[in-house]
C-alpha atoms as a PDB file:
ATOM      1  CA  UNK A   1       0.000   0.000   0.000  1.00  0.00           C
ATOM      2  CA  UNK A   2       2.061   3.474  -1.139  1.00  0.00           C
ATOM      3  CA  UNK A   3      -0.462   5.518   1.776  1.00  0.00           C
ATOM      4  CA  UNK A   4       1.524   2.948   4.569  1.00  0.00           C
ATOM      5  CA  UNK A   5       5.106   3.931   2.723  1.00  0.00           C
ATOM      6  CA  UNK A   6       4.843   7.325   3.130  1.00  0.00           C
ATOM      7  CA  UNK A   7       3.293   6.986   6.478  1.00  0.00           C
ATOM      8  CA  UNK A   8       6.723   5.277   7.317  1.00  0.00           C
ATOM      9  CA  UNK A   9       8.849   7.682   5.408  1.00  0.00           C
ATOM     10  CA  UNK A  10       7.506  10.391   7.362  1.00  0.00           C
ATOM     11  CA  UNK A  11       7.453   8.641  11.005  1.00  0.00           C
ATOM     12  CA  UNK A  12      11.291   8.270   9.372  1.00  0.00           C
ATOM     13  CA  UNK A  13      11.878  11.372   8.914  1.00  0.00           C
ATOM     14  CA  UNK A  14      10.574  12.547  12.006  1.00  0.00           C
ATOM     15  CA  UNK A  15      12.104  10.437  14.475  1.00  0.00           C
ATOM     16  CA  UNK A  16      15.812  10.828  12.229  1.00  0.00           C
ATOM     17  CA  UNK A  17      15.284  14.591  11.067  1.00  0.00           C
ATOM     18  CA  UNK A  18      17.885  15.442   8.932  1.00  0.00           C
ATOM     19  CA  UNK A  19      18.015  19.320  10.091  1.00  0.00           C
ATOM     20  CA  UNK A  20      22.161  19.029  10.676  1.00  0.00           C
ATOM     21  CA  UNK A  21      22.815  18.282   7.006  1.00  0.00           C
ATOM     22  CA  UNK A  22      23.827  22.083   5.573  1.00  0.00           C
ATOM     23  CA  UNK A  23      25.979  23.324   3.540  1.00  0.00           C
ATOM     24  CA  UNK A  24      29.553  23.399   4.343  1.00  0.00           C
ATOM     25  CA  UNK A  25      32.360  25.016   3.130  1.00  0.00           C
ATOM     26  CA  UNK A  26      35.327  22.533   1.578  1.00  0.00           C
ATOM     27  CA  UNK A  27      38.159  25.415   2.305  1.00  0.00           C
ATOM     28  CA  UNK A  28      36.858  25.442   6.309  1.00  0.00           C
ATOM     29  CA  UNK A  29      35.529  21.719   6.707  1.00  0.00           C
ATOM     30  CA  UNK A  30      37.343  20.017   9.985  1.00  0.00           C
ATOM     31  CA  UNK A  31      36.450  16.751   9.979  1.00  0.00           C
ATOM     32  CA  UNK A  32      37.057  13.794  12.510  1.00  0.00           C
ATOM     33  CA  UNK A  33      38.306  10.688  11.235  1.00  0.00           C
ATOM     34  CA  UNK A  34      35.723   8.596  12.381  1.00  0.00           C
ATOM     35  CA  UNK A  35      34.051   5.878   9.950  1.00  0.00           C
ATOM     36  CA  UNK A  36      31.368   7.451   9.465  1.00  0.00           C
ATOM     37  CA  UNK A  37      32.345   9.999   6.900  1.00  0.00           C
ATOM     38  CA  UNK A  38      34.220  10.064   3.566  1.00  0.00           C
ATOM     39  CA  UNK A  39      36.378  12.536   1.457  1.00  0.00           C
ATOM     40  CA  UNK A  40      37.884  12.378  -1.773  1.00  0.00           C
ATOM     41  CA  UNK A  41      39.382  16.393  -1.935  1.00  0.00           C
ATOM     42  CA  UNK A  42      43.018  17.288  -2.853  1.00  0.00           C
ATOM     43  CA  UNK A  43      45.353  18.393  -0.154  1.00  0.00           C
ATOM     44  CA  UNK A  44      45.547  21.984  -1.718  1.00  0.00           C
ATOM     45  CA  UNK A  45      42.087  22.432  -1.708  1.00  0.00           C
ATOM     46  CA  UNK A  46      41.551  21.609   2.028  1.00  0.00           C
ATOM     47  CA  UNK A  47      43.544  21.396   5.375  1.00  0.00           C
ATOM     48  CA  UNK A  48      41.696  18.106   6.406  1.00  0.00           C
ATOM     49  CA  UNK A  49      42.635  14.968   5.986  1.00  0.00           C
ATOM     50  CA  UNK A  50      41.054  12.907   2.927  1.00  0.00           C
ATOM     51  CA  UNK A  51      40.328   9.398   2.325  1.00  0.00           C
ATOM     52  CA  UNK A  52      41.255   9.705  -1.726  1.00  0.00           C
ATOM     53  CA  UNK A  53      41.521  12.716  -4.428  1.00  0.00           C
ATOM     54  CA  UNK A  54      39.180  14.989  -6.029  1.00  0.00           C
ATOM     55  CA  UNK A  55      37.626  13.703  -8.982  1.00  0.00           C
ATOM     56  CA  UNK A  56      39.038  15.403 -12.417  1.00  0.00           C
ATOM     57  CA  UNK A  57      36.458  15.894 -14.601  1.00  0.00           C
ATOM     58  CA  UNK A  58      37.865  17.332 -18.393  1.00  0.00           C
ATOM     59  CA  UNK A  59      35.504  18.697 -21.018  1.00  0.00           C
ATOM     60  CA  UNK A  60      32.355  19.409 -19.307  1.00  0.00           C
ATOM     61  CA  UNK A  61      30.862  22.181 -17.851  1.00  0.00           C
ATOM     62  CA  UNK A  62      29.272  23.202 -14.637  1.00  0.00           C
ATOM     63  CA  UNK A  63      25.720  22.462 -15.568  1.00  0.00           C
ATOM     64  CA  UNK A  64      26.708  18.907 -16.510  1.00  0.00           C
ATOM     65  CA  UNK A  65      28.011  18.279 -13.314  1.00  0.00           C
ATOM     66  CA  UNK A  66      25.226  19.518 -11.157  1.00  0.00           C
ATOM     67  CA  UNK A  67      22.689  17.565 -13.768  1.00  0.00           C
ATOM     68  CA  UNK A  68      24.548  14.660 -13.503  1.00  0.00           C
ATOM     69  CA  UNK A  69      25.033  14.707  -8.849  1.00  0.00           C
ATOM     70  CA  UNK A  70      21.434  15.633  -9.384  1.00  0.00           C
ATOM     71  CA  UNK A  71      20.624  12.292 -11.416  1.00  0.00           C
ATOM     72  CA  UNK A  72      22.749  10.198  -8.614  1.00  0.00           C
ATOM     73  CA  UNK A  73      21.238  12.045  -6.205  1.00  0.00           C
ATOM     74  CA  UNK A  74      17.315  11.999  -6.631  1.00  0.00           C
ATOM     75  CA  UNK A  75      16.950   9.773  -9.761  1.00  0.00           C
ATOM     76  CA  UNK A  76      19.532   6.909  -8.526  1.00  0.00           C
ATOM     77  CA  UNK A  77      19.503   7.233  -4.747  1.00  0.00           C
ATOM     78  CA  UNK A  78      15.441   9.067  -3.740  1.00  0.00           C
ATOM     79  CA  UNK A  79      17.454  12.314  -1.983  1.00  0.00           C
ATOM     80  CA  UNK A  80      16.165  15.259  -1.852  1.00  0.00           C
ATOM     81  CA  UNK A  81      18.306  18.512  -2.556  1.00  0.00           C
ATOM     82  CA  UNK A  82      18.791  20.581   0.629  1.00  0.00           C
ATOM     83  CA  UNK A  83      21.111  23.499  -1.101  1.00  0.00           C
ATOM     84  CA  UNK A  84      22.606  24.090  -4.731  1.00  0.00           C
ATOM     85  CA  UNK A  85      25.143  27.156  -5.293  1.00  0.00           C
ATOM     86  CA  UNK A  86      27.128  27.819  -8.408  1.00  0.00           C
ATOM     87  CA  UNK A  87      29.830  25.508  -7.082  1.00  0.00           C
ATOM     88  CA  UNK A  88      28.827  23.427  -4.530  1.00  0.00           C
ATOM     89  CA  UNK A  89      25.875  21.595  -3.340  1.00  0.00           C
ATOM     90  CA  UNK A  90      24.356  19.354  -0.605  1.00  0.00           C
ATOM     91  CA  UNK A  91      21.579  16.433  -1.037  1.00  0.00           C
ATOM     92  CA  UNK A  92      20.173  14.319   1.812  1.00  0.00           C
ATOM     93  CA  UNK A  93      19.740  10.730   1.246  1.00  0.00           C
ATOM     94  CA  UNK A  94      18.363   8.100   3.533  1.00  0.00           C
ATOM     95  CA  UNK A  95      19.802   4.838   4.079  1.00  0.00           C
ATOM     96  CA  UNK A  96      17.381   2.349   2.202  1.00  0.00           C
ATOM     97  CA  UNK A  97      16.192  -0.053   5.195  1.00  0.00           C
ATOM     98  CA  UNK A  98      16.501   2.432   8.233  1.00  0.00           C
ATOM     99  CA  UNK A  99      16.227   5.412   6.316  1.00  0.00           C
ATOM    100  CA  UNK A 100      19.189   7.097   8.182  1.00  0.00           C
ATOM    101  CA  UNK A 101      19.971  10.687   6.953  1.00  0.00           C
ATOM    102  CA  UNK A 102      23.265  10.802   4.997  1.00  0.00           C
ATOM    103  CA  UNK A 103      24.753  14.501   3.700  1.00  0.00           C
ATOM    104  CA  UNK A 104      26.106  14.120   0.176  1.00  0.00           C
ATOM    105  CA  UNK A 105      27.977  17.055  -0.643  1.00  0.00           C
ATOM    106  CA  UNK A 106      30.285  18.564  -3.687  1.00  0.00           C
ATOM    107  CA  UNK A 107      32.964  21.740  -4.590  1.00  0.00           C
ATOM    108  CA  UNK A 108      33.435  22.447  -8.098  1.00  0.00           C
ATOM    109  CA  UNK A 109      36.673  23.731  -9.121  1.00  0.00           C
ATOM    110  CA  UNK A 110      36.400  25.312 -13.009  1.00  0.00           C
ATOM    111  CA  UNK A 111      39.895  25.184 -14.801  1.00  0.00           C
ATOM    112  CA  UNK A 112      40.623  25.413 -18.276  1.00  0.00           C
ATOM    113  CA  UNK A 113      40.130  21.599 -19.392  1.00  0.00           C
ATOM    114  CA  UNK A 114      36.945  21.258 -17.436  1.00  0.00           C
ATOM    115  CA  UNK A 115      36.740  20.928 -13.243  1.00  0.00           C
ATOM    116  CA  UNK A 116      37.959  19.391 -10.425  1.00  0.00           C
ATOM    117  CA  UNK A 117      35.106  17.943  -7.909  1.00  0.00           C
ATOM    118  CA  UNK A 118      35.337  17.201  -4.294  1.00  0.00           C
ATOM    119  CA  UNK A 119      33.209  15.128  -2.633  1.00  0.00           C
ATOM    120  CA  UNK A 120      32.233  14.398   0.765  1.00  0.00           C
ATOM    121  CA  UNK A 121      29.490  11.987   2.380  1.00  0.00           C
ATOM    122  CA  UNK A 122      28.904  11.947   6.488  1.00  0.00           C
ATOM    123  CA  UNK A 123      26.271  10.128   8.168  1.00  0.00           C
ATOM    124  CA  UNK A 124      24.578  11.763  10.886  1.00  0.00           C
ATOM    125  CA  UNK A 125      23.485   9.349  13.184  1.00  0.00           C
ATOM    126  CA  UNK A 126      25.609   6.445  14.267  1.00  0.00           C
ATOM    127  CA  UNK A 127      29.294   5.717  14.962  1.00  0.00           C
ATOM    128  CA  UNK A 128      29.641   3.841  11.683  1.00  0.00           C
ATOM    129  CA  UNK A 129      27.946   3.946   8.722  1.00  0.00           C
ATOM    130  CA  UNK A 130      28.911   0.071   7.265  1.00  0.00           C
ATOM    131  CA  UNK A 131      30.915   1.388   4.088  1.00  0.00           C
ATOM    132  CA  UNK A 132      27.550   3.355   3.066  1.00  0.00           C
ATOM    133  CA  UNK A 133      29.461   7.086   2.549  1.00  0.00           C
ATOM    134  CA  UNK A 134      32.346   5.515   0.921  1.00  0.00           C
ATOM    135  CA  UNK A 135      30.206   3.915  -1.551  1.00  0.00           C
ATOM    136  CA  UNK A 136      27.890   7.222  -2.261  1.00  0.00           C
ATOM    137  CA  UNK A 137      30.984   9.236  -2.948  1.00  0.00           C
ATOM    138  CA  UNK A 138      32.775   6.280  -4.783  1.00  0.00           C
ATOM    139  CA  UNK A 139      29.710   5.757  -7.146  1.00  0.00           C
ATOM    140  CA  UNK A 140      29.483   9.454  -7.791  1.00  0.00           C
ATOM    141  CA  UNK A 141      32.922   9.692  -8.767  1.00  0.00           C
ATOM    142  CA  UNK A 142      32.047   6.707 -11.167  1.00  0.00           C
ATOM    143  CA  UNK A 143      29.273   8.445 -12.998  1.00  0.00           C
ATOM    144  CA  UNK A 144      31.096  11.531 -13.255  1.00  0.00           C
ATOM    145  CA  UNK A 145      34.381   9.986 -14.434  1.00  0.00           C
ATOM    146  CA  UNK A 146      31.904   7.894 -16.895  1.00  0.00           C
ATOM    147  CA  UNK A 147      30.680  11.562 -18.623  1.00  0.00           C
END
C-alpha cells in the first residue's frame, strides 16, 4: 500500500530529522576521522585529511556536473536537494532499510580543461555507517568519471 510507505517515510523522517545536514564550506571543513564519513578532496584544496583525491572531470561544464550529482542524487539514490550554489551543493539521502539521513555534498573547481570535484558523504546518526558514505561518494565519482 504506497499511503503505509509514506506513512513510514515520514514517522522516518521525524524520528531521524535530517536538520544538521547544511551546507559546508570545503576550504573550512574540519572533519574527525571517524568511519562514518568520507572525502575524496586534494590536499591543496583543504587542510583536512582525505580518504582519496578529487575527482578530475575534463571537457564538461558546470551544468553537466550539477545535472549529472542531481541524477545520482534523486533519480539513482530518492534524496532530496537541501542546497545548490554555483559551485557546490548538498543532497540528503536516507539509508534504504533504516532510512538514516546521509549529507552528500560537492565543490566544483572550473579550470581550463573542465573541473575538479570534491566530494564528501557523512552520516549523521551512528558511529559507523557500514561502508555506506564511501560507496555514495565512490559511485558518484564513477558516474562523473563515466561523462
Amino acid at each position: 500500500d504506497y499511503g503505509s510507505s509514506s506513512v513510514f517515510e515520514a514517522l522516518f523522517a521525524l524520528i531521524f530529522p535530517d536538520t544538521a545536514i547544511r551546507p559546508l564550506e570545503l576550504d573550512v571543513l574540519r572533519r574527525s576521522r571517524s568511519p562514518n564519513d568520507f572525502l575524496l578532496a586534494d590536499a591543496d584544496l583543504t587542510p583536512a585529511p582525505s580518504d582519496g583525491e578529487s575527482v578530475e572531470i575534463v571537457g564538461l561544464d558546470l551544468d553537466a556536473i550539477h545535472a549529472a550529482v542531481r541524477r545520482y542524487a534523486l533519480d539513482e539514490k530518492g534524496g532530496s536537494l537541501r542546497d545548490q550554489q554555483a559551485l557546490s551543493g548538498v543532497y540528503v539521502i536516507r539509508t534504504p532499510i533504516l532510512k538514516y539521513p546521509n549529507g552528500l555534498y560537492y565543490w566544483i573547481e572550473p579550470s581550463e580543461q573542465g573541473a575538479r570535484v570534491s566530494l564528501y558523504s557523512k552520516s549523521i546518526y551512528g558511529h559507523i555507517d557500514y561502508g555506506k558514505n564511501h560507496d555514495y561518494v565512490m559511485a558518484l565519482a564513477g558516474d562523473l568519471l563515466a561523462l
